[in-house]
PDB file of N, CA and C in Angstrom:
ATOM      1  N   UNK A   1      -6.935 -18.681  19.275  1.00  0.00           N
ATOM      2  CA  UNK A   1      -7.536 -17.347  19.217  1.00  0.00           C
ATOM      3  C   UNK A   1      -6.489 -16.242  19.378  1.00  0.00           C
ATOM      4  N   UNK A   2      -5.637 -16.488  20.619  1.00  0.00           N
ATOM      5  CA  UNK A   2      -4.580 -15.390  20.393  1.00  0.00           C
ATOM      6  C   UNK A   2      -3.488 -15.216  19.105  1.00  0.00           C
ATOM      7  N   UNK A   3      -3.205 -16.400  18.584  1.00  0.00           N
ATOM      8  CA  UNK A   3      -2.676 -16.155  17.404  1.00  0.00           C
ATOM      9  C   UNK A   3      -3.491 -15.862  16.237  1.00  0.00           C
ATOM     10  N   UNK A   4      -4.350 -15.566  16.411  1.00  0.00           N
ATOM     11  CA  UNK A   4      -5.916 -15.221  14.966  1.00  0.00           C
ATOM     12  C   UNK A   4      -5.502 -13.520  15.189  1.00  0.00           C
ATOM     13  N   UNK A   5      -5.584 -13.008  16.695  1.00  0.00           N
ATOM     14  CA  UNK A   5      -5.427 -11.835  16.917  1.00  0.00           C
ATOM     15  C   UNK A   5      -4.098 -11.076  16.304  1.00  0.00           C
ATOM     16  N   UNK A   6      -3.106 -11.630  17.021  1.00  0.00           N
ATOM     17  CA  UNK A   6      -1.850 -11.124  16.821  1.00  0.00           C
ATOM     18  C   UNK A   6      -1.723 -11.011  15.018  1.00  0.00           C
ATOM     19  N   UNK A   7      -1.968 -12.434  14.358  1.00  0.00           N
ATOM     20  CA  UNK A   7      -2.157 -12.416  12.897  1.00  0.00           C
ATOM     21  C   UNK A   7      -3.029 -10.613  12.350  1.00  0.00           C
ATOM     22  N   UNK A   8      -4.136 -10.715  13.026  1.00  0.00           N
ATOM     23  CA  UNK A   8      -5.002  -9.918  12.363  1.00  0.00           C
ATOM     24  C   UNK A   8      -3.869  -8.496  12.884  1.00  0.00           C
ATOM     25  N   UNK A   9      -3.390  -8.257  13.831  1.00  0.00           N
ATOM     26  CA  UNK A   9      -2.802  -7.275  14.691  1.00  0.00           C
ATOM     27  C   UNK A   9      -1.140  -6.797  13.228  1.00  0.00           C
ATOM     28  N   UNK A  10      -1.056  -7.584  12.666  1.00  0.00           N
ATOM     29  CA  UNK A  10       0.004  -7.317  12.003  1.00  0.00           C
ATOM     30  C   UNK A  10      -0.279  -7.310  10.832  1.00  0.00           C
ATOM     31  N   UNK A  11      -1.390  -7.368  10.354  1.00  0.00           N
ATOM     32  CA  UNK A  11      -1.965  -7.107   9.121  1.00  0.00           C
ATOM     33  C   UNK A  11      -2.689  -5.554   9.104  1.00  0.00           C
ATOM     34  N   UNK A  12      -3.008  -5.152  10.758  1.00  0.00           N
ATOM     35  CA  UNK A  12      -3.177  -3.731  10.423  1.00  0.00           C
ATOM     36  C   UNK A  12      -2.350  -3.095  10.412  1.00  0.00           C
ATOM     37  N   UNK A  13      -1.227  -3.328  10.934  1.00  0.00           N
ATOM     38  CA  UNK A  13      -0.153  -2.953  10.849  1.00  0.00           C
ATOM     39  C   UNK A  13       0.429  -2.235   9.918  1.00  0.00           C
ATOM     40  N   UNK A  14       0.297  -3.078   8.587  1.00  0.00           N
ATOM     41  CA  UNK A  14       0.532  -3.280   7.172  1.00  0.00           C
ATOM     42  C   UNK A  14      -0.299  -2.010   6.723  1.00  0.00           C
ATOM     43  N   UNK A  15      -1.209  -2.082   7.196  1.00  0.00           N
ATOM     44  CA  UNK A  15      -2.436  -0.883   6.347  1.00  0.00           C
ATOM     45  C   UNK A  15      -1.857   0.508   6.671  1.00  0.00           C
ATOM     46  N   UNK A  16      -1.608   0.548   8.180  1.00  0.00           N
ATOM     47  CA  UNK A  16      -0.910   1.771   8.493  1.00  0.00           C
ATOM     48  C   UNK A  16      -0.019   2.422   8.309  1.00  0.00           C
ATOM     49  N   UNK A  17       1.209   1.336   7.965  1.00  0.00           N
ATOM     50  CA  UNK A  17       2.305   1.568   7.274  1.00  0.00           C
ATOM     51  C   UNK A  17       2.539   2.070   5.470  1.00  0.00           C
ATOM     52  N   UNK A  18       1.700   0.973   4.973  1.00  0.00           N
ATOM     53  CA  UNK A  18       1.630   1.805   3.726  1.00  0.00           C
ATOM     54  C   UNK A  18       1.704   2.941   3.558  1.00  0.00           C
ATOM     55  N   UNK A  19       0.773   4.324   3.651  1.00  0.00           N
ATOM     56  CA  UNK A  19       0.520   5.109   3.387  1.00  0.00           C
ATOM     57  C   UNK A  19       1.819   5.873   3.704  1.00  0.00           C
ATOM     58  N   UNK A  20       2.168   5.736   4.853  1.00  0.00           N
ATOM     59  CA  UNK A  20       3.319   6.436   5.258  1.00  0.00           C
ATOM     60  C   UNK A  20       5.016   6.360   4.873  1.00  0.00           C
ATOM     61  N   UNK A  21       5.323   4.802   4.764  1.00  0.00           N
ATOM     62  CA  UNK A  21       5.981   4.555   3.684  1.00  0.00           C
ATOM     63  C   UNK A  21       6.043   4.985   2.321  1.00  0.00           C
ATOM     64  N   UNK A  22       4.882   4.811   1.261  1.00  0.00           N
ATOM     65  CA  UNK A  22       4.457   5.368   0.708  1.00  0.00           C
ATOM     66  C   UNK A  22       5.115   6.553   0.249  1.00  0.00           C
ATOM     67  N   UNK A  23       4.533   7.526   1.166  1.00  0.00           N
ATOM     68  CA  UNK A  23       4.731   9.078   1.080  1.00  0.00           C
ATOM     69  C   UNK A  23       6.317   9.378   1.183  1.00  0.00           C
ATOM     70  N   UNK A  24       7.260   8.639   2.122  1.00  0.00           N
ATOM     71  CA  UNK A  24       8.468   8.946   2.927  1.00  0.00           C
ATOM     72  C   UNK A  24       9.110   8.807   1.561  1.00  0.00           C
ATOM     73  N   UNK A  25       9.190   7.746   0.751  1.00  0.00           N
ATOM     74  CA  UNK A  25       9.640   7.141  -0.375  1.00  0.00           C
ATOM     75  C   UNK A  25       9.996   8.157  -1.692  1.00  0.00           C
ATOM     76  N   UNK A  26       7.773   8.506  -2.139  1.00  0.00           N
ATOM     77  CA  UNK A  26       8.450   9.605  -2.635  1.00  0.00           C
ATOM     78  C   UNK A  26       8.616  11.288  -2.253  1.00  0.00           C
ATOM     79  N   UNK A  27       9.139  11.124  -1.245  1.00  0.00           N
ATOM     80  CA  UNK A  27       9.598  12.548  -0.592  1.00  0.00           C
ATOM     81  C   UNK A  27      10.771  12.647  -1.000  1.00  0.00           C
ATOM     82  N   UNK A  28      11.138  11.139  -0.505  1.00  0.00           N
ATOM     83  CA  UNK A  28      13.196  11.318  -0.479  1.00  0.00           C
ATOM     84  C   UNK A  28      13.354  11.125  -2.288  1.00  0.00           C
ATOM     85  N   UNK A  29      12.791  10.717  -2.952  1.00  0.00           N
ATOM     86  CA  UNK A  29      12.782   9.955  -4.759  1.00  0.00           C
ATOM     87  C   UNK A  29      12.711  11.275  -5.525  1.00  0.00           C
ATOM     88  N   UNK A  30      11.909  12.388  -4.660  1.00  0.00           N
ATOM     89  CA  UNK A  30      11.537  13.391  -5.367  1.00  0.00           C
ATOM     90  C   UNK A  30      12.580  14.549  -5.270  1.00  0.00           C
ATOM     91  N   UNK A  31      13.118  14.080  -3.957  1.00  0.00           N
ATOM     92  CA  UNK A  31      14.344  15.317  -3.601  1.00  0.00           C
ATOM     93  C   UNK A  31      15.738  14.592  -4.433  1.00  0.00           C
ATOM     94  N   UNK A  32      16.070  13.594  -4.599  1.00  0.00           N
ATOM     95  CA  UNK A  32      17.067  12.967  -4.969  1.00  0.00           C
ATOM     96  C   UNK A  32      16.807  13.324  -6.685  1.00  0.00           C
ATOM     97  N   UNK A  33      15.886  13.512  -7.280  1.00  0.00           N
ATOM     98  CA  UNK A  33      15.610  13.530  -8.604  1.00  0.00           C
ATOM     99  C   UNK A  33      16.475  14.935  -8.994  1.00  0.00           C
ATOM    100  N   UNK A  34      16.894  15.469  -9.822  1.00  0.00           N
ATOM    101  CA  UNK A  34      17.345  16.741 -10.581  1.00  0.00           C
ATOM    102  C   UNK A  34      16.342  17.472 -10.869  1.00  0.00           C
ATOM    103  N   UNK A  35      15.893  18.423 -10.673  1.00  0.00           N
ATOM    104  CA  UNK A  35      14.854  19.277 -11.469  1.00  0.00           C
ATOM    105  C   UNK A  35      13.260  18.687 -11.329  1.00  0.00           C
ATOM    106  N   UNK A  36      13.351  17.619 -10.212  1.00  0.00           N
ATOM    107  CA  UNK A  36      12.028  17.390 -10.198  1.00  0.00           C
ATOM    108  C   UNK A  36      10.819  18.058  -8.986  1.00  0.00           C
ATOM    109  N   UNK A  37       9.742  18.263  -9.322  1.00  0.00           N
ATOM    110  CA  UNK A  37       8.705  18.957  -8.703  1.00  0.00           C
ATOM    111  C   UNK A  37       7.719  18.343  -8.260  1.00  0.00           C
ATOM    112  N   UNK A  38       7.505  18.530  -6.889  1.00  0.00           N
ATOM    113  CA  UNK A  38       6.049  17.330  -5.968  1.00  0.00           C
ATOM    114  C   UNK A  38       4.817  18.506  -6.272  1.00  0.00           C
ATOM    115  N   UNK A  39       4.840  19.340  -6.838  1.00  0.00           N
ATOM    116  CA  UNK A  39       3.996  20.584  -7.247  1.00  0.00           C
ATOM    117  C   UNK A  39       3.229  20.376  -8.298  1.00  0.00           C
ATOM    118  N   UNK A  40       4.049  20.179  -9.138  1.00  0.00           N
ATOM    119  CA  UNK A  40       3.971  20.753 -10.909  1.00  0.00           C
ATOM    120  C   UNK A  40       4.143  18.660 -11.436  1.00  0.00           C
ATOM    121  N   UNK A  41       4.471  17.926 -10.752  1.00  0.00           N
ATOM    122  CA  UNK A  41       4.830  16.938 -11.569  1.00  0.00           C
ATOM    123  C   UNK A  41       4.165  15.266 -10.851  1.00  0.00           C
ATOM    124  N   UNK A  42       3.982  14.745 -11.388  1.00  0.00           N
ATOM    125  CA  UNK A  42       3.283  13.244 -11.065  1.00  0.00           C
ATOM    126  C   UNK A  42       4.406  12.826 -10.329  1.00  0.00           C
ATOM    127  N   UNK A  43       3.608  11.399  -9.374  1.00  0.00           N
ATOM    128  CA  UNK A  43       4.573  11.108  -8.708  1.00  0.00           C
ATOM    129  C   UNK A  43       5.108   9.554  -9.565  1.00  0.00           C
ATOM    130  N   UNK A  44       4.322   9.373 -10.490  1.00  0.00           N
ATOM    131  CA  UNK A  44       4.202   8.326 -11.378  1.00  0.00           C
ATOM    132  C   UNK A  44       5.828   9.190 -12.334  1.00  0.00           C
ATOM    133  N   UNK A  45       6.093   9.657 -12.486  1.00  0.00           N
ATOM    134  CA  UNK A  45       7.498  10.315 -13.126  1.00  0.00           C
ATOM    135  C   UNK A  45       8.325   9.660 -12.288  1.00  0.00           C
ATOM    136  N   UNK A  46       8.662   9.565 -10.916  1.00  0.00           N
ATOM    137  CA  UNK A  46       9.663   8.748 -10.390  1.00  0.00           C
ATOM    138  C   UNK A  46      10.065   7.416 -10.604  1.00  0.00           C
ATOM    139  N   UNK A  47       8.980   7.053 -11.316  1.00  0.00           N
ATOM    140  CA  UNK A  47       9.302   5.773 -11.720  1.00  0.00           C
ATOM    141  C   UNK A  47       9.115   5.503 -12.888  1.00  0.00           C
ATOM    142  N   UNK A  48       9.544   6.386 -13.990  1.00  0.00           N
ATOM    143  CA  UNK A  48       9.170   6.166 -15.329  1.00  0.00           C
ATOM    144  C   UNK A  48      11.017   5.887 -16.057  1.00  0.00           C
ATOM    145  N   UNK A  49      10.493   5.293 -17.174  1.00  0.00           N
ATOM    146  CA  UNK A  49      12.022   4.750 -17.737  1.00  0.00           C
ATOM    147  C   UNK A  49      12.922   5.706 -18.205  1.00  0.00           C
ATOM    148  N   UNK A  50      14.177   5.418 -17.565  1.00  0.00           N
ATOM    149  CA  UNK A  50      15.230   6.680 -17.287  1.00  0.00           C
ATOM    150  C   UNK A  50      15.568   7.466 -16.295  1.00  0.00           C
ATOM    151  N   UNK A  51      14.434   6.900 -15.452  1.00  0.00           N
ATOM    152  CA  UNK A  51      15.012   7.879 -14.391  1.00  0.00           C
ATOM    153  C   UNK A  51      15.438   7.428 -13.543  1.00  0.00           C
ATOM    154  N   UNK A  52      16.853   8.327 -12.704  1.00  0.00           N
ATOM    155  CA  UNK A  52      17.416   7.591 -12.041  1.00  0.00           C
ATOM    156  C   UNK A  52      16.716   6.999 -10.369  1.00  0.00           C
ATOM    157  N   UNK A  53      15.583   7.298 -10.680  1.00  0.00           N
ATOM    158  CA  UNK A  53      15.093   6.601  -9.100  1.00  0.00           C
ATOM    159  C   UNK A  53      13.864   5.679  -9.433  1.00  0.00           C
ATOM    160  N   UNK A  54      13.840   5.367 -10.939  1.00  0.00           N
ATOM    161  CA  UNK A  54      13.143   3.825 -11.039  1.00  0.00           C
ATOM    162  C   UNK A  54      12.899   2.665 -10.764  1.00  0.00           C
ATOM    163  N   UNK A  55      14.124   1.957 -10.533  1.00  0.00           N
ATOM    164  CA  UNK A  55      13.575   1.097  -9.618  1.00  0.00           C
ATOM    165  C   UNK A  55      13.224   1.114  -7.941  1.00  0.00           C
ATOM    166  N   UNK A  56      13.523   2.515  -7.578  1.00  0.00           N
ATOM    167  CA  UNK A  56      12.992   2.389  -6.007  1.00  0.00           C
ATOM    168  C   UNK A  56      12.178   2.665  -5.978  1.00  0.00           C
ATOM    169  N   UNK A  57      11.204   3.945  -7.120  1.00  0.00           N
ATOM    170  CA  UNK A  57       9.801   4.297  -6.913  1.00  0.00           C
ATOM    171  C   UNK A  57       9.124   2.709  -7.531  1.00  0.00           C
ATOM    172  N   UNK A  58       9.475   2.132  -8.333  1.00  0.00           N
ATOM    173  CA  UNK A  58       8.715   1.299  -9.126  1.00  0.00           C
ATOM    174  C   UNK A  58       8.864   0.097  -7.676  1.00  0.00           C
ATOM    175  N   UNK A  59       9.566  -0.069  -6.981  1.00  0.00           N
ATOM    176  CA  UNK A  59       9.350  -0.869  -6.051  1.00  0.00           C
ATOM    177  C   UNK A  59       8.945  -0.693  -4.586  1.00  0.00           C
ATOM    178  N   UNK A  60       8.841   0.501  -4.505  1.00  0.00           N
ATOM    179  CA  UNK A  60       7.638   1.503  -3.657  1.00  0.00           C
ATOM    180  C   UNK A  60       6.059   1.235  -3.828  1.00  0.00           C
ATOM    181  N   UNK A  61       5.637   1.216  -5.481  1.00  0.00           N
ATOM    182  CA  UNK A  61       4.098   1.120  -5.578  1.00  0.00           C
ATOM    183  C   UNK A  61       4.028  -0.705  -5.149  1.00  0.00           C
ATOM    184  N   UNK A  62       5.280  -1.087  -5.528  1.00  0.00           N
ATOM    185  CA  UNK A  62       5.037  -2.802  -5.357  1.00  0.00           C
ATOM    186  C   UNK A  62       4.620  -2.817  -3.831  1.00  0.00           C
ATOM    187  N   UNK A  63       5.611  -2.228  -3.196  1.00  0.00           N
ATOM    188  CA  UNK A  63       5.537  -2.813  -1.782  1.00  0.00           C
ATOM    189  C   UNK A  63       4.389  -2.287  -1.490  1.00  0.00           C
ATOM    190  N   UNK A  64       4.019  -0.975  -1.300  1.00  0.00           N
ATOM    191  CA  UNK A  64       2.833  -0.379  -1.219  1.00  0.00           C
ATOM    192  C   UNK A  64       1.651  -1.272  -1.544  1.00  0.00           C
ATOM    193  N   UNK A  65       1.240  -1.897  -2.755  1.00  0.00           N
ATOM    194  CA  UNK A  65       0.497  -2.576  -2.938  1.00  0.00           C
ATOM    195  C   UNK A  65       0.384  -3.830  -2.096  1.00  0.00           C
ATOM    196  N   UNK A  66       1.140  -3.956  -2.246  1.00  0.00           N
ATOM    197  CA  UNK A  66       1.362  -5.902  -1.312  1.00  0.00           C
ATOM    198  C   UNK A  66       0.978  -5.352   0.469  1.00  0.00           C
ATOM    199  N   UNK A  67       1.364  -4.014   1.170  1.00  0.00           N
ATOM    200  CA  UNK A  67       0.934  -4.216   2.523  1.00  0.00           C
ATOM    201  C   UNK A  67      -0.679  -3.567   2.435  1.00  0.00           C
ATOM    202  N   UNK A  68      -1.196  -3.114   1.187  1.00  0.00           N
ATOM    203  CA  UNK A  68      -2.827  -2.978   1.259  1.00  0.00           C
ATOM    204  C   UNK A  68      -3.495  -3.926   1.210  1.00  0.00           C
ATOM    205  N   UNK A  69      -2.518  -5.246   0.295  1.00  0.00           N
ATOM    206  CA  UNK A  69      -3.406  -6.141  -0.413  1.00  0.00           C
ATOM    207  C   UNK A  69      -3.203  -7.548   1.669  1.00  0.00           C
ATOM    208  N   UNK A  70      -2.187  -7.341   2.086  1.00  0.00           N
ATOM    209  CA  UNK A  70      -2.395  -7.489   3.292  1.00  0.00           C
ATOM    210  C   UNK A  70      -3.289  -7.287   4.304  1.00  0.00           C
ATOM    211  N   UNK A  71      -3.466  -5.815   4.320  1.00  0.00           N
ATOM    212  CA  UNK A  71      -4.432  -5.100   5.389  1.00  0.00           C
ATOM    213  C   UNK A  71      -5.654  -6.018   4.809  1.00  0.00           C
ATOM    214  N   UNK A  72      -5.976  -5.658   3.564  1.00  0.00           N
ATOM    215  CA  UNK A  72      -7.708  -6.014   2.842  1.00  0.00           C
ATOM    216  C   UNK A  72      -7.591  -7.655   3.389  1.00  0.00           C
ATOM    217  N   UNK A  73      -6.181  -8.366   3.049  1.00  0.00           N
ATOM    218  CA  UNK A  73      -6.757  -9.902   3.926  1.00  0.00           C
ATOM    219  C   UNK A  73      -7.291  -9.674   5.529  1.00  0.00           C
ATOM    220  N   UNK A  74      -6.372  -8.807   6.286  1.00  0.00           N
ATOM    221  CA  UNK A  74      -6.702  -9.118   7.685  1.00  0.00           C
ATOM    222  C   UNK A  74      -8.121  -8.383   7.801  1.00  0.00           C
ATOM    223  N   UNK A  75      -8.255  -7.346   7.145  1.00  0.00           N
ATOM    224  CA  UNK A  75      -9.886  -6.987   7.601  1.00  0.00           C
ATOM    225  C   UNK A  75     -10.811  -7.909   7.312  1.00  0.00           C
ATOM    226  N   UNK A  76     -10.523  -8.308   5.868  1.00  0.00           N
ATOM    227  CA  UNK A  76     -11.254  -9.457   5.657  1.00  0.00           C
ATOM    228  C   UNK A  76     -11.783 -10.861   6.413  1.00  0.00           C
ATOM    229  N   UNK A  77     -10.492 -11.175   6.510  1.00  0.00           N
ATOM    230  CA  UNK A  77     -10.326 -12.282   8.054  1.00  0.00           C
ATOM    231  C   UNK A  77     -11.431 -11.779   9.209  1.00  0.00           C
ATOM    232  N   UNK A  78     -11.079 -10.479   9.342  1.00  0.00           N
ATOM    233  CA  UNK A  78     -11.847 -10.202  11.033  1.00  0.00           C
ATOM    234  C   UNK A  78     -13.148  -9.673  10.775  1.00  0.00           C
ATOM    235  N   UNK A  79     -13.257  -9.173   9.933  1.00  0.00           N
ATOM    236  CA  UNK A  79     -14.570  -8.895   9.474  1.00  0.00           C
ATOM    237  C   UNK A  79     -15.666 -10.608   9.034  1.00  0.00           C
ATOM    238  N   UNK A  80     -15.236 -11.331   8.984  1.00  0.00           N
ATOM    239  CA  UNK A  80     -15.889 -12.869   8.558  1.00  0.00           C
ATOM    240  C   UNK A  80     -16.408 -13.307   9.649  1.00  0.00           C
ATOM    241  N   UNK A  81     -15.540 -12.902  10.827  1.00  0.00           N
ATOM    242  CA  UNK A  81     -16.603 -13.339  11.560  1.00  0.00           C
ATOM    243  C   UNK A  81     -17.789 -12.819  11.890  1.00  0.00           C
ATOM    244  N   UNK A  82     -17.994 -11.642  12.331  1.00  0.00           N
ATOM    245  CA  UNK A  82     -19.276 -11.254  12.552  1.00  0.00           C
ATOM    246  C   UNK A  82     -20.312 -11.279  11.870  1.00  0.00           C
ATOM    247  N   UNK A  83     -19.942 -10.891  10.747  1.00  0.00           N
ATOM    248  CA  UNK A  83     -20.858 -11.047   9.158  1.00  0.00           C
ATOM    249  C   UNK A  83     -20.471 -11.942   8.660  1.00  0.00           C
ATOM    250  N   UNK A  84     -21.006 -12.565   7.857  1.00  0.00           N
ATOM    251  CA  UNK A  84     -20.325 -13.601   6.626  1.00  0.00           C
ATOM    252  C   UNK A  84     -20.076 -13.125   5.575  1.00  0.00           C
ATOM    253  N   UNK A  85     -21.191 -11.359   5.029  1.00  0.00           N
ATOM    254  CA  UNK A  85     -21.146 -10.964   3.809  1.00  0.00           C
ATOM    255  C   UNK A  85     -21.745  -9.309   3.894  1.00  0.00           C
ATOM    256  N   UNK A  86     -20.734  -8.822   5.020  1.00  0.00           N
ATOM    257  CA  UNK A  86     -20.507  -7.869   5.315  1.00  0.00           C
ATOM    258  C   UNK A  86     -20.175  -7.121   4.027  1.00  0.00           C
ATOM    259  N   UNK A  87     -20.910  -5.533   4.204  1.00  0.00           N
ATOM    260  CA  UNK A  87     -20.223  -4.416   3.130  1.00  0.00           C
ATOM    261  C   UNK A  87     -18.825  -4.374   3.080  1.00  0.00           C
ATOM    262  N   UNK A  88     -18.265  -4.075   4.287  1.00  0.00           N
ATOM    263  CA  UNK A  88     -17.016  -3.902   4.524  1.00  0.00           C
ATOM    264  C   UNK A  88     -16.276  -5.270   4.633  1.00  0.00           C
ATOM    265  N   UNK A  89     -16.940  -6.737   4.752  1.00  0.00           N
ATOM    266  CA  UNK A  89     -15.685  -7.378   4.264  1.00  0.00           C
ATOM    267  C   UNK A  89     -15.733  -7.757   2.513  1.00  0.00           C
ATOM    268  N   UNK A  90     -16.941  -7.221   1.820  1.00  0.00           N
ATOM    269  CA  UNK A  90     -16.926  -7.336   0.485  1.00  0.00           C
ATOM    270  C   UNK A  90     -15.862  -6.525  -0.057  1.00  0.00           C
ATOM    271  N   UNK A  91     -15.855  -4.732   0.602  1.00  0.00           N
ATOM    272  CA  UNK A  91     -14.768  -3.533  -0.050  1.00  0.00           C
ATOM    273  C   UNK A  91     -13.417  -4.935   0.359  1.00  0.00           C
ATOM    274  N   UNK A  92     -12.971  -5.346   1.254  1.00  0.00           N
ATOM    275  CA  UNK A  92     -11.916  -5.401   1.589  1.00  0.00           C
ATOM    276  C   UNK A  92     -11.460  -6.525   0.913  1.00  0.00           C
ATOM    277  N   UNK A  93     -12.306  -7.462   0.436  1.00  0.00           N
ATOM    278  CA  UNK A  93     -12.146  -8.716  -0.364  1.00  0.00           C
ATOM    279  C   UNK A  93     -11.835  -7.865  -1.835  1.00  0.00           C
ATOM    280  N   UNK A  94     -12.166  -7.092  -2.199  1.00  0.00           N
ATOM    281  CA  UNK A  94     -11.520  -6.151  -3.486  1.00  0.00           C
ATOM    282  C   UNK A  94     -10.464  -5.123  -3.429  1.00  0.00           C
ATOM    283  N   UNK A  95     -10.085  -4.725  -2.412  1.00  0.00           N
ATOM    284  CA  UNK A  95      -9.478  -3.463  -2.531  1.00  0.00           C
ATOM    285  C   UNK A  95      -8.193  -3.863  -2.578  1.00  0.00           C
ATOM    286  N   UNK A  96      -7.821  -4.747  -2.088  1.00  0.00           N
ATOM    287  CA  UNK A  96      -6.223  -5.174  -2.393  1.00  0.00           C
ATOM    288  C   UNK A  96      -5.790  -5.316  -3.899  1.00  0.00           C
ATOM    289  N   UNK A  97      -6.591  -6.612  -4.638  1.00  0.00           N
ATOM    290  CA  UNK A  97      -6.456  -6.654  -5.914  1.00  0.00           C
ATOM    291  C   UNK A  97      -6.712  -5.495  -6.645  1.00  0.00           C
ATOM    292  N   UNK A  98      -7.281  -4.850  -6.289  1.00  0.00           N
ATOM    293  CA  UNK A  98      -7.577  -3.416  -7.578  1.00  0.00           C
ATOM    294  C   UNK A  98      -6.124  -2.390  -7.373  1.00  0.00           C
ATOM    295  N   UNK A  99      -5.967  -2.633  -6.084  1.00  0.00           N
ATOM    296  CA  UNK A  99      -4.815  -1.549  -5.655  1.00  0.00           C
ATOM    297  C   UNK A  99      -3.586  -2.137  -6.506  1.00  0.00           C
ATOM    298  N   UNK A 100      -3.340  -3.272  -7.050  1.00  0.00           N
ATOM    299  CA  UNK A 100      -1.973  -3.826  -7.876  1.00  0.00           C
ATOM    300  C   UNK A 100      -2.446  -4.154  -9.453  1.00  0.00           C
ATOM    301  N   UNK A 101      -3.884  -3.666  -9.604  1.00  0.00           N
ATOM    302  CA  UNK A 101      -3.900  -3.158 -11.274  1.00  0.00           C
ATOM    303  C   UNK A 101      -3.330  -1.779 -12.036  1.00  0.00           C
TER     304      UNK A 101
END
């Protein structure tokens, strides 16, 4: 049981981190860019072909994806027990995979 916890404990982890990672990523991708704008311009441009911060934004949405598609296991996990077929462990049984389409 304590290792079910700690497991689930580092999978929220993951959820929390995303977002913030995330953001830090393209803060610094967006300032490092020439002429680029967090205003006026997508953040999907940081990672488009040619530019020089492509593969770090393009491996930003990766990682990003992979610690949601994390979180959605551990809620999932902890959510099973109480319910078997909980609302919220149904969102969470989807939200990972949709987040890396």
């Amino acid at each position: 049981e304590p290792a079910f916890q700690t497991a689930n404990s580092l999978l929220a982890v993951c959820g929390m981190a995303a977002p913030i990672l995330f953001a830090l990523a393209v803060i610094v991708f967006g300032f490092l860019r020439e002429g680029y704008s967090h205003i006026s311009q997508a953040m999907s441009d940081l990672g488009e072909i040619g530019s020089p911060n492509m593969a770090g934004q393009n491996v930003n949405f990766i990682l990003t994806g992979l610690l949601i598609l994390a979180f959605s296991f551990g809620l999932y996990r902890g959510t099973s027990i109480a319910r078997p077929r909980s609302p919220m462990r149904e969102t969470a049984r989807w939200s990972g995979p949709s987040s890396l389409s």
